[in-house]
PDB file of N, CA and C in Angstrom:
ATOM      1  N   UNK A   1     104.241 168.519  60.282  1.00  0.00           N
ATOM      2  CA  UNK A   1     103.177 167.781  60.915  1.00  0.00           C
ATOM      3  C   UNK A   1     103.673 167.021  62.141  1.00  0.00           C
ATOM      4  N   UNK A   2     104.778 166.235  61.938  1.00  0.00           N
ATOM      5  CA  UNK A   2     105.855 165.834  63.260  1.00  0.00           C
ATOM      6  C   UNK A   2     106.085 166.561  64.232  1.00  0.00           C
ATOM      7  N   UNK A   3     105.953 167.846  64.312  1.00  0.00           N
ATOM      8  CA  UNK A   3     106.625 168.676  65.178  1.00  0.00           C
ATOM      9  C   UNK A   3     105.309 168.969  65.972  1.00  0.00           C
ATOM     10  N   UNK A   4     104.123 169.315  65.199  1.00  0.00           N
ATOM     11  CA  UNK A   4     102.875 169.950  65.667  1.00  0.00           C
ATOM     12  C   UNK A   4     102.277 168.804  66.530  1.00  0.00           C
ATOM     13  N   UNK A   5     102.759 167.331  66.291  1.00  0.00           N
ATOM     14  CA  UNK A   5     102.152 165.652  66.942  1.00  0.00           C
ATOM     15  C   UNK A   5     102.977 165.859  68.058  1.00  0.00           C
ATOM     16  N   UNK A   6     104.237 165.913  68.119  1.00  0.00           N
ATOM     17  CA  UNK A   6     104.922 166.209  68.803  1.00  0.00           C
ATOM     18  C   UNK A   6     104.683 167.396  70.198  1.00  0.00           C
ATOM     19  N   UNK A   7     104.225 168.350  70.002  1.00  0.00           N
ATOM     20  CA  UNK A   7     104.429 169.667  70.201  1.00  0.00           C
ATOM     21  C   UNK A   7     102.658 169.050  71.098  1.00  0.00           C
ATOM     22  N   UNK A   8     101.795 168.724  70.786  1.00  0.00           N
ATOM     23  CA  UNK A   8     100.487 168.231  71.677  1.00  0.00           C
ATOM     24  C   UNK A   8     100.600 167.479  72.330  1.00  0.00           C
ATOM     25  N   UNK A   9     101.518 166.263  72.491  1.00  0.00           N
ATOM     26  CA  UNK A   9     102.188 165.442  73.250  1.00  0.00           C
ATOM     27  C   UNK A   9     102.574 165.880  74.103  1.00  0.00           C
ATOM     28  N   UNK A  10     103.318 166.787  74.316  1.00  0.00           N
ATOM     29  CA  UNK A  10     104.099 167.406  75.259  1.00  0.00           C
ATOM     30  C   UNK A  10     103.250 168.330  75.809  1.00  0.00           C
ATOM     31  N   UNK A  11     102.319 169.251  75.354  1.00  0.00           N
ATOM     32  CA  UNK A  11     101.335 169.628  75.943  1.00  0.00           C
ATOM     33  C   UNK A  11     100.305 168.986  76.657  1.00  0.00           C
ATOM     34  N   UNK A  12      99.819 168.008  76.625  1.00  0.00           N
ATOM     35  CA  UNK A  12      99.198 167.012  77.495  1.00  0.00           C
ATOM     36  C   UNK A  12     100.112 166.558  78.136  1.00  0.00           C
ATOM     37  N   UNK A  13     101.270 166.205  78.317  1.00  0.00           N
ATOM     38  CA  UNK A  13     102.181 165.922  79.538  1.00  0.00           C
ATOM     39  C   UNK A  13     102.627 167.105  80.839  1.00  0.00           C
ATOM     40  N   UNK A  14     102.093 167.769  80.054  1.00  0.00           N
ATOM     41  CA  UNK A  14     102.695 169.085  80.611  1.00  0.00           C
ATOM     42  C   UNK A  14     101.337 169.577  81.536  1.00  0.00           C
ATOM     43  N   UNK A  15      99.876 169.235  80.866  1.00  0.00           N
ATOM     44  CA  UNK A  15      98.958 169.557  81.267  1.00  0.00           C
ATOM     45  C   UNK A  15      98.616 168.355  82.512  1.00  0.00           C
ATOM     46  N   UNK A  16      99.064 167.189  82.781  1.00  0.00           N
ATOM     47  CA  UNK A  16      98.215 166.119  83.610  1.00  0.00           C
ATOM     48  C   UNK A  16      99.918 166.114  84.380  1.00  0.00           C
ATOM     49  N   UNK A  17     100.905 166.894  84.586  1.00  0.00           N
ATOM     50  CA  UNK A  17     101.729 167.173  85.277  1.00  0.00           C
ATOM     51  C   UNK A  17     100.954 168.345  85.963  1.00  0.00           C
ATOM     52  N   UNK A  18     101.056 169.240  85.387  1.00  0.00           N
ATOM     53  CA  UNK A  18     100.266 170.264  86.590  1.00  0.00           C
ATOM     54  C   UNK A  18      99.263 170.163  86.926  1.00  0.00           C
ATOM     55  N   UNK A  19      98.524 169.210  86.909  1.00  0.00           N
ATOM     56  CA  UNK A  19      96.867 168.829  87.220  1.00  0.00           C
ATOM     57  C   UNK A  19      97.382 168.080  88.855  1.00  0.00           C
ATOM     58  N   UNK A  20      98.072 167.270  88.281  1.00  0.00           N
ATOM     59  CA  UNK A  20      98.540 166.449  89.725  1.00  0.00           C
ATOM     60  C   UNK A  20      99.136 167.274  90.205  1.00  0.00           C
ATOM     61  N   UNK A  21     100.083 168.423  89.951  1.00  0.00           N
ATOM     62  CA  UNK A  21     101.300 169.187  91.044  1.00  0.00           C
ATOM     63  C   UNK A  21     100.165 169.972  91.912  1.00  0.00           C
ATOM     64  N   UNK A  22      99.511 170.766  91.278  1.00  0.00           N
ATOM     65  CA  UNK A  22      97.827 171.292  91.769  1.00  0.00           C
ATOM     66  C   UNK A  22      97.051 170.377  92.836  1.00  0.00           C
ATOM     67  N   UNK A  23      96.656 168.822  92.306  1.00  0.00           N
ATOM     68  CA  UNK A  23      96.571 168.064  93.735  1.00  0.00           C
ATOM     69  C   UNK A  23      97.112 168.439  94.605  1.00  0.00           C
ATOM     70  N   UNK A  24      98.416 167.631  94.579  1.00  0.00           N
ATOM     71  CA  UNK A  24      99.258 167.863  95.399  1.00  0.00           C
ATOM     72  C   UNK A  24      99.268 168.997  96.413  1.00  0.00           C
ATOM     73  N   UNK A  25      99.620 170.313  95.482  1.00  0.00           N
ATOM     74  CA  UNK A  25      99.697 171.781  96.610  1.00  0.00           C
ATOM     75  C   UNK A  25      98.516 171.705  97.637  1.00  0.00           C
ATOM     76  N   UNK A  26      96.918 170.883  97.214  1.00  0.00           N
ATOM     77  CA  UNK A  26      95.523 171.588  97.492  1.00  0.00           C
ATOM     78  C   UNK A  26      95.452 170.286  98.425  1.00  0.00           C
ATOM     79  N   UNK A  27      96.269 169.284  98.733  1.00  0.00           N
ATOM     80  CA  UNK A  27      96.121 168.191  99.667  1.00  0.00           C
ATOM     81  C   UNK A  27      97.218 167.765 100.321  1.00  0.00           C
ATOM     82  N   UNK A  28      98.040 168.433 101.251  1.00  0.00           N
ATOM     83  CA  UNK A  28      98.754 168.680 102.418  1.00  0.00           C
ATOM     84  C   UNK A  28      98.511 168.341 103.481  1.00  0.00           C
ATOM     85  N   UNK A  29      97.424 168.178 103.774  1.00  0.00           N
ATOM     86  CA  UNK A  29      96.484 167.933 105.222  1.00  0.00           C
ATOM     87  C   UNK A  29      97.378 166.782 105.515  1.00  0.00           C
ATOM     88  N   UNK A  30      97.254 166.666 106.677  1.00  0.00           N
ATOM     89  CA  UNK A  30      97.774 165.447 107.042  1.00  0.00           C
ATOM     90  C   UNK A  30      96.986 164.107 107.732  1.00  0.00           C
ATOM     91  N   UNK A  31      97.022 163.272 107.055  1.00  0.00           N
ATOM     92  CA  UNK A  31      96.047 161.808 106.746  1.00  0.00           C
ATOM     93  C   UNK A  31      96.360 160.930 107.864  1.00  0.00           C
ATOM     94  N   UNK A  32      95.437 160.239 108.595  1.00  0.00           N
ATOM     95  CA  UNK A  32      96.139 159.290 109.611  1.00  0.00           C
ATOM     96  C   UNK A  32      95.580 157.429 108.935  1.00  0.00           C
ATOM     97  N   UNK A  33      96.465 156.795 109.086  1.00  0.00           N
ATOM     98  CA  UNK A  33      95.882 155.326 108.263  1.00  0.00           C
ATOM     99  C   UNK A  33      96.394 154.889 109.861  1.00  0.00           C
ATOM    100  N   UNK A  34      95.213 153.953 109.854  1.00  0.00           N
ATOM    101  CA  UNK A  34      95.092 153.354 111.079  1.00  0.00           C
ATOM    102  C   UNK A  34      95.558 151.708 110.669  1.00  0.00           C
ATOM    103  N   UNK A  35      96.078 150.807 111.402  1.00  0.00           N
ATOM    104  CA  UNK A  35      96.498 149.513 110.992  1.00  0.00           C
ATOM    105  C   UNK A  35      96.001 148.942 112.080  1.00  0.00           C
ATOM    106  N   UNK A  36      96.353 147.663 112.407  1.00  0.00           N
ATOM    107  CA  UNK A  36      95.611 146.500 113.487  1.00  0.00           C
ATOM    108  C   UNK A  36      96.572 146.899 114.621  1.00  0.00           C
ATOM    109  N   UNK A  37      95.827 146.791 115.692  1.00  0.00           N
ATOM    110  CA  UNK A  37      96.759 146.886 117.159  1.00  0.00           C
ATOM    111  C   UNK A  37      96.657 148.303 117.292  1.00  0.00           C
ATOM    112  N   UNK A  38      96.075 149.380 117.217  1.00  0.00           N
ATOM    113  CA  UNK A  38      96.123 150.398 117.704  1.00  0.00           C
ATOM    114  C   UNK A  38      97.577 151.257 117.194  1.00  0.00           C
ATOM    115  N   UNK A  39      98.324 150.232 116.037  1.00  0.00           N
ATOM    116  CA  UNK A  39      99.201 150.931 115.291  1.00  0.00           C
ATOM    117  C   UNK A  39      98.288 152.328 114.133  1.00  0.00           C
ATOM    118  N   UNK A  40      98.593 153.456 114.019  1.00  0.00           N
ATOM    119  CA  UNK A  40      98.442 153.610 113.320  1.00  0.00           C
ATOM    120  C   UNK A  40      99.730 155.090 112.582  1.00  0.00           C
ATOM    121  N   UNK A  41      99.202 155.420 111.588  1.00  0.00           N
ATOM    122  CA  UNK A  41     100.443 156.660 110.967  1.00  0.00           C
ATOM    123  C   UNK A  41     100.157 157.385 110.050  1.00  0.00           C
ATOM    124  N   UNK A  42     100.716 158.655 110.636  1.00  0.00           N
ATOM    125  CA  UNK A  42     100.240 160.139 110.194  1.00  0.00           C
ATOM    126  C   UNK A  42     101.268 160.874 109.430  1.00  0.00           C
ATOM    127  N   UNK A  43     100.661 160.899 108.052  1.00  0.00           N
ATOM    128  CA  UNK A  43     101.259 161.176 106.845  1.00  0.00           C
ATOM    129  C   UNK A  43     100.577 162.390 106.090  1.00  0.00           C
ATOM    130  N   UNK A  44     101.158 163.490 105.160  1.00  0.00           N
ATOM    131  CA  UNK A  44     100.300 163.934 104.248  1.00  0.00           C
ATOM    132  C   UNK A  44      99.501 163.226 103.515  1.00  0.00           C
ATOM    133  N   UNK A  45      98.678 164.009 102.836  1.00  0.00           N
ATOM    134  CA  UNK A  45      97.652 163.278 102.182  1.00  0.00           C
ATOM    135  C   UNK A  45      98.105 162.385 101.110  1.00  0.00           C
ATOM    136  N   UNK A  46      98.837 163.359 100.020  1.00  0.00           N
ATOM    137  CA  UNK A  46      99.637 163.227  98.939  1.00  0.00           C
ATOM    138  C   UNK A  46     100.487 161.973  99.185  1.00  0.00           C
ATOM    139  N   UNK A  47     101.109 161.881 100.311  1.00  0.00           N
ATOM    140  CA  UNK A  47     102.004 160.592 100.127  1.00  0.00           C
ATOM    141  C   UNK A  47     101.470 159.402 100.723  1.00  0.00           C
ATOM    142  N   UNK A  48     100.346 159.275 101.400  1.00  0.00           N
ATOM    143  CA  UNK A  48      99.387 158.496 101.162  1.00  0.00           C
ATOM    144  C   UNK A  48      99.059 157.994  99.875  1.00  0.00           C
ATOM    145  N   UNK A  49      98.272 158.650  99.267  1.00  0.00           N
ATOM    146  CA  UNK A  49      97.620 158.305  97.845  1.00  0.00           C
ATOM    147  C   UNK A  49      98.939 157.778  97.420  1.00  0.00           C
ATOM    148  N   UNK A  50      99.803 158.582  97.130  1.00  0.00           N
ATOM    149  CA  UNK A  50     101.334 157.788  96.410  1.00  0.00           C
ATOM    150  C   UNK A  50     101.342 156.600  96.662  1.00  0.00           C
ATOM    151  N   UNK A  51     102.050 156.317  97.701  1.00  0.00           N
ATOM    152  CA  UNK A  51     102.074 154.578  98.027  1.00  0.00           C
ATOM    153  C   UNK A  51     101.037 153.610  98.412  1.00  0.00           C
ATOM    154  N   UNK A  52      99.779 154.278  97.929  1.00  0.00           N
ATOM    155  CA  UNK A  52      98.401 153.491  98.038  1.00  0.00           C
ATOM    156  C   UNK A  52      98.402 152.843  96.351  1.00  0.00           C
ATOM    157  N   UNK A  53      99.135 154.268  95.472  1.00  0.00           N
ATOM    158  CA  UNK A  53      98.996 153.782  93.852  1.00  0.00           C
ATOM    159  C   UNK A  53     100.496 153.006  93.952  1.00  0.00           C
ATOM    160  N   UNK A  54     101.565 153.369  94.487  1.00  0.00           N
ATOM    161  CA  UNK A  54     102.783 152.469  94.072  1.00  0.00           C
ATOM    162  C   UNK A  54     102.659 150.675  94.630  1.00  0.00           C
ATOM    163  N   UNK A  55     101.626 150.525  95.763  1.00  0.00           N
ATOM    164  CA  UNK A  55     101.441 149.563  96.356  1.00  0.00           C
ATOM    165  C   UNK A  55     100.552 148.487  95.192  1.00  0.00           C
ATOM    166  N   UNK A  56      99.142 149.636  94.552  1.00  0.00           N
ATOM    167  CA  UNK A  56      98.592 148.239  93.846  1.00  0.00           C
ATOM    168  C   UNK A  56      99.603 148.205  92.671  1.00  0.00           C
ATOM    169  N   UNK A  57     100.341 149.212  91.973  1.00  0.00           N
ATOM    170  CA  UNK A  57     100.905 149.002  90.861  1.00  0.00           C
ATOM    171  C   UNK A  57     101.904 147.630  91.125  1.00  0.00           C
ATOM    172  N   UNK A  58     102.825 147.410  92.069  1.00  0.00           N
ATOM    173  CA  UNK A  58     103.570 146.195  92.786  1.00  0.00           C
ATOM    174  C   UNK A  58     102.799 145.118  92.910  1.00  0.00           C
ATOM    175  N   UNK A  59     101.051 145.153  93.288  1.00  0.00           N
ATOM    176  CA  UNK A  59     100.600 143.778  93.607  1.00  0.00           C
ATOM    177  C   UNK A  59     100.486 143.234  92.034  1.00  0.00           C
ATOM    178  N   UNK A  60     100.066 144.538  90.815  1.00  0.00           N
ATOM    179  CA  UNK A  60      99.450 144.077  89.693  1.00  0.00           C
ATOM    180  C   UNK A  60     100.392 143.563  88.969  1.00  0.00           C
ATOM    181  N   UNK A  61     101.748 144.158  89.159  1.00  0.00           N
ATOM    182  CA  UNK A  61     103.055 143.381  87.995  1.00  0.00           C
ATOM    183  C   UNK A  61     102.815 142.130  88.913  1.00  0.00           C
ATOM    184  N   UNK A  62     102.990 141.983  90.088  1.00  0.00           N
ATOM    185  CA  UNK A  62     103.306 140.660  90.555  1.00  0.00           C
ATOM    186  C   UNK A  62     102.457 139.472  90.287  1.00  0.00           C
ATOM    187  N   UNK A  63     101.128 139.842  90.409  1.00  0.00           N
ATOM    188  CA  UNK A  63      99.837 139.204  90.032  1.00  0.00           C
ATOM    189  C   UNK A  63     100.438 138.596  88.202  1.00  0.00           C
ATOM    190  N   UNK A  64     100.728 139.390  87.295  1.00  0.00           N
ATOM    191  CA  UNK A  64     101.213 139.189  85.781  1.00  0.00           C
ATOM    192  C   UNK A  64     101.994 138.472  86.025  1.00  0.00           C
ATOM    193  N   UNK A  65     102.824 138.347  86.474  1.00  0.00           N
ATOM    194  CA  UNK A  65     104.672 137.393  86.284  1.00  0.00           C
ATOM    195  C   UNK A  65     104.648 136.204  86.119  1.00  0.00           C
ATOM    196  N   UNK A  66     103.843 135.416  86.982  1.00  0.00           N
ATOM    197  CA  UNK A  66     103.790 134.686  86.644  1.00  0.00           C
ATOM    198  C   UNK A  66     103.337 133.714  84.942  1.00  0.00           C
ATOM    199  N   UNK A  67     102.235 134.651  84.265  1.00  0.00           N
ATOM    200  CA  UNK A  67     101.169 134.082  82.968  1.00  0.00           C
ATOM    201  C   UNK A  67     102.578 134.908  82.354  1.00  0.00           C
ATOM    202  N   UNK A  68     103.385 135.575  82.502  1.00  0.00           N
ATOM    203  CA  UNK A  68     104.099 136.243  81.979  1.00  0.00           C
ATOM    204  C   UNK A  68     105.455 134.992  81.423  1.00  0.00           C
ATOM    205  N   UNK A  69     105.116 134.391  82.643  1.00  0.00           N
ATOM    206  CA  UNK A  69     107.106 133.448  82.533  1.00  0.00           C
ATOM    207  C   UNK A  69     106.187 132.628  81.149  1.00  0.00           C
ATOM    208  N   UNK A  70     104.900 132.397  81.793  1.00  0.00           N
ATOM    209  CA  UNK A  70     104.515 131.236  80.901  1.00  0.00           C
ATOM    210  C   UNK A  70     104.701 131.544  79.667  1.00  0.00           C
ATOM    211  N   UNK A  71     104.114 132.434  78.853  1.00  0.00           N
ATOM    212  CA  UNK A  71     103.756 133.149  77.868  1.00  0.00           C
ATOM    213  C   UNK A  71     105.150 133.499  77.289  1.00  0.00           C
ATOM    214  N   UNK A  72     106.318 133.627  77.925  1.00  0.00           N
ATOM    215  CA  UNK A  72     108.057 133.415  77.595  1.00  0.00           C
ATOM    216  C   UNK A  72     108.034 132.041  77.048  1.00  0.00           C
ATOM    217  N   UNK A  73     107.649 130.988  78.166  1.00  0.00           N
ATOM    218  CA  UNK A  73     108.318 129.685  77.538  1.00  0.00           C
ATOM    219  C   UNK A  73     107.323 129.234  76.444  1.00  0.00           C
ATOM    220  N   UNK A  74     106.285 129.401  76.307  1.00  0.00           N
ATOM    221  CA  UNK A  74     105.464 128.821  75.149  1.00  0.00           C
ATOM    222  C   UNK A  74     106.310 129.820  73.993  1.00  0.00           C
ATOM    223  N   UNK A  75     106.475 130.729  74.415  1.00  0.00           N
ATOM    224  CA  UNK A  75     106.850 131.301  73.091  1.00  0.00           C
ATOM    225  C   UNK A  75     108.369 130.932  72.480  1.00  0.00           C
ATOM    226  N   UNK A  76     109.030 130.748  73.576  1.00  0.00           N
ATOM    227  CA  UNK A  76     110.751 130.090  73.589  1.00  0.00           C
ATOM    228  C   UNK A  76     110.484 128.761  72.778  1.00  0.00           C
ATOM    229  N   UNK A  77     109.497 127.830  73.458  1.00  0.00           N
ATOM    230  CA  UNK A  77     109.106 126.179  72.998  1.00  0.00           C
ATOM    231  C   UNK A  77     108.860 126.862  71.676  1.00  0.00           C
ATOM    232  N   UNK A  78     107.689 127.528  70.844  1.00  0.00           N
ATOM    233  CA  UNK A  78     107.032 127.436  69.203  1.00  0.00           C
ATOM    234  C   UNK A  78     108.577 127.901  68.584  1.00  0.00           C
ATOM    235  N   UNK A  79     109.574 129.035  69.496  1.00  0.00           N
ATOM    236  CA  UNK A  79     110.161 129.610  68.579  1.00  0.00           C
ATOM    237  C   UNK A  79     111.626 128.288  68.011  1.00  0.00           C
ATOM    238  N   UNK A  80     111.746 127.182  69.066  1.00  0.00           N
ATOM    239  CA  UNK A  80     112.627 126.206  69.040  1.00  0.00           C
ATOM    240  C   UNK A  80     111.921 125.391  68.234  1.00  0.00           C
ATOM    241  N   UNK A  81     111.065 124.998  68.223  1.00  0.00           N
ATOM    242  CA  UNK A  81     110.236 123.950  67.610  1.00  0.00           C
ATOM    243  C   UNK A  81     110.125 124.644  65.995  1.00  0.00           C
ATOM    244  N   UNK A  82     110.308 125.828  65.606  1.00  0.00           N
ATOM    245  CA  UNK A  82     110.104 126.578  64.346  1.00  0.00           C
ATOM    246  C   UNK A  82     111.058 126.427  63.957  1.00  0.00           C
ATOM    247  N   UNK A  83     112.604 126.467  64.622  1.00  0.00           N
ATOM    248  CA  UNK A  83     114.258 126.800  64.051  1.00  0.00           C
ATOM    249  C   UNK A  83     114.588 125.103  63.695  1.00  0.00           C
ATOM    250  N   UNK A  84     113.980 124.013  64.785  1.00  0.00           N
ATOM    251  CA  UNK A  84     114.011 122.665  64.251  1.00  0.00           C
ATOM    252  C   UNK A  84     113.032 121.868  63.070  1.00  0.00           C
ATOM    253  N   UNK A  85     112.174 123.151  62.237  1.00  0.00           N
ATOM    254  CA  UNK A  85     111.483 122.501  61.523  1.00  0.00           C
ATOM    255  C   UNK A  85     112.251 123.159  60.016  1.00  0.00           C
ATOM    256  N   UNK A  86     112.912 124.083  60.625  1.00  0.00           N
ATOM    257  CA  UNK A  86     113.543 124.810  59.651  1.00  0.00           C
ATOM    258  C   UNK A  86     114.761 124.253  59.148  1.00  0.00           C
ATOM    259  N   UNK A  87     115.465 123.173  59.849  1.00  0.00           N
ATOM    260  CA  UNK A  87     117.075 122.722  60.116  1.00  0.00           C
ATOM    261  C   UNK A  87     116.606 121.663  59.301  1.00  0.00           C
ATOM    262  N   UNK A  88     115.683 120.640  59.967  1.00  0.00           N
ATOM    263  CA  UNK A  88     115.841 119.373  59.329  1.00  0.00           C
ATOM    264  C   UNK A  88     115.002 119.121  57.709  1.00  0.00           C
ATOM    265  N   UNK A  89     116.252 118.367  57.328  1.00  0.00           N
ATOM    266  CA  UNK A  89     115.468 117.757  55.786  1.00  0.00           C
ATOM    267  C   UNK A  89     114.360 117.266  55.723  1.00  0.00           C
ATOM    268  N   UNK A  90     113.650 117.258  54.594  1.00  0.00           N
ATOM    269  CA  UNK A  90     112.289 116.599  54.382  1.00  0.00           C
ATOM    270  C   UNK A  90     113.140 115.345  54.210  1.00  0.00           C
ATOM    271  N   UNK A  91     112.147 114.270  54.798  1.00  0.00           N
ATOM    272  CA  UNK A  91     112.389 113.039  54.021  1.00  0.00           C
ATOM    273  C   UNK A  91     111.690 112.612  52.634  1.00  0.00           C
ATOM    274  N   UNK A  92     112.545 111.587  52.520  1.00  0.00           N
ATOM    275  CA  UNK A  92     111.520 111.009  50.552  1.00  0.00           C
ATOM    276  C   UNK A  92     110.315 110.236  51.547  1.00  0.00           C
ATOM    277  N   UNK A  93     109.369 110.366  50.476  1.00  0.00           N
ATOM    278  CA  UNK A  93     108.138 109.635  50.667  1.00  0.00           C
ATOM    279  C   UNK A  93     108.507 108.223  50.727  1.00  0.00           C
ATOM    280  N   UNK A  94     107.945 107.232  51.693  1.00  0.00           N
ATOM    281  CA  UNK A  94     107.571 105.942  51.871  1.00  0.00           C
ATOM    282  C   UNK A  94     107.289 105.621  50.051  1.00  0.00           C
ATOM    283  N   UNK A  95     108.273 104.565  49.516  1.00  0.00           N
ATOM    284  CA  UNK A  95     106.997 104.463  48.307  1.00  0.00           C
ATOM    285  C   UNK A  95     106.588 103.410  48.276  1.00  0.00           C
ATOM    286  N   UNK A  96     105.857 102.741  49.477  1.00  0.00           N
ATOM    287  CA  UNK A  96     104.763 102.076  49.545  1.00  0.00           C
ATOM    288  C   UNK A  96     103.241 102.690  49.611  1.00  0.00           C
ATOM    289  N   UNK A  97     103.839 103.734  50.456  1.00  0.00           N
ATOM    290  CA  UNK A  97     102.670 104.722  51.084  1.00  0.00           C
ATOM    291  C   UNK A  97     102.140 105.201  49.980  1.00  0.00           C
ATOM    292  N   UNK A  98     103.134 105.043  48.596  1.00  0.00           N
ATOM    293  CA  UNK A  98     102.202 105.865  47.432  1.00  0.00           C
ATOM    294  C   UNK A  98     101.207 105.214  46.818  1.00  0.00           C
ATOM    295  N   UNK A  99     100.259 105.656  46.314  1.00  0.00           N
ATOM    296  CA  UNK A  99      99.138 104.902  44.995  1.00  0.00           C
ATOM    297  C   UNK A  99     100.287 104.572  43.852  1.00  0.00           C
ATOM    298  N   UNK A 100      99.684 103.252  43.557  1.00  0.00           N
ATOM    299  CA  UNK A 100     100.854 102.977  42.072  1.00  0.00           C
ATOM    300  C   UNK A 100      99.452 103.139  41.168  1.00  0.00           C
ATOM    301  N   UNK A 101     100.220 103.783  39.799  1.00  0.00           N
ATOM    302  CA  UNK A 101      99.663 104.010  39.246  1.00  0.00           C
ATOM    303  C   UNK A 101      99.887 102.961  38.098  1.00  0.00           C
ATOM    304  N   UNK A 102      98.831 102.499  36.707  1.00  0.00           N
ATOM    305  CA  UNK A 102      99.326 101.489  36.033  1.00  0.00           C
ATOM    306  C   UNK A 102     100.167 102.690  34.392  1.00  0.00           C
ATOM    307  N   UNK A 103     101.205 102.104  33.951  1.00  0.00           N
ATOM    308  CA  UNK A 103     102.044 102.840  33.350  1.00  0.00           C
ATOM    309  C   UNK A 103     100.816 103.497  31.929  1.00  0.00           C
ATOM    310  N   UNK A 104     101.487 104.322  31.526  1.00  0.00           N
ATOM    311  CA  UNK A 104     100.498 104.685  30.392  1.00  0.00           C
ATOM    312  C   UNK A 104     100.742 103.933  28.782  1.00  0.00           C
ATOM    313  N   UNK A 105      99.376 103.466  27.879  1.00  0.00           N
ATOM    314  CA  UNK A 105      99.844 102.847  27.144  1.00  0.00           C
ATOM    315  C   UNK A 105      99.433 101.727  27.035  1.00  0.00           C
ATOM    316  N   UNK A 106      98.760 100.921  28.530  1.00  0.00           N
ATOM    317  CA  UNK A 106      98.631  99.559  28.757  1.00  0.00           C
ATOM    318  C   UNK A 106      97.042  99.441  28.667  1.00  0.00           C
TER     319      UNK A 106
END
């Protein structure tokens, strides 16, 4: 059953690899992206789209990193705050703080 989970895995990798290599061959043309100032630059199509997807993938980790550090130290702080609840002794109860009770018998 491992082998056959296995064995479709790799067939869908295999299948959305040649789906894109197929892009690719069928979009060669060559793309012009125009920028400010009358800069502009003439690229295939294909490597366009590439660094149009490698560009947002870079803004979106970067956009994360930050809630990311956070989400480290809250978790660093509960996991320190857990190892110091774990270390220290209970103390004895206050025994003022307790109800006295009257002895039994009386």
């Amino acid at each position: 059953m491992k082998q056959l989970v296995w064995f479709f895995k790799w067939m869908l990798k295999a299948a959305i690899f040649f789906t894109l290599f197929a892009f690719a061959l069928n979009n060669q043309h060559d793309a012009t992206v125009r920028f400010f100032f009358g800069q502009q630059w003439t690229a295939p199509l294909v490597l366009v789209v590439l660094i149009a997807f490698a560009l947002g993938l870079v803004i979106g980790v970067l956009g994360m990193v930050p809630r990311w550090w956070q989400h480290r130290r809250a978790a660093a702080r509960a996991r320190k705050e857990a190892s110091a609840a774990l270390t220290t002794p209970l103390a004895a109860p206050d025994k003022a703080a307790l109800p006295q009770q009257p002895p039994y018998g009386i």
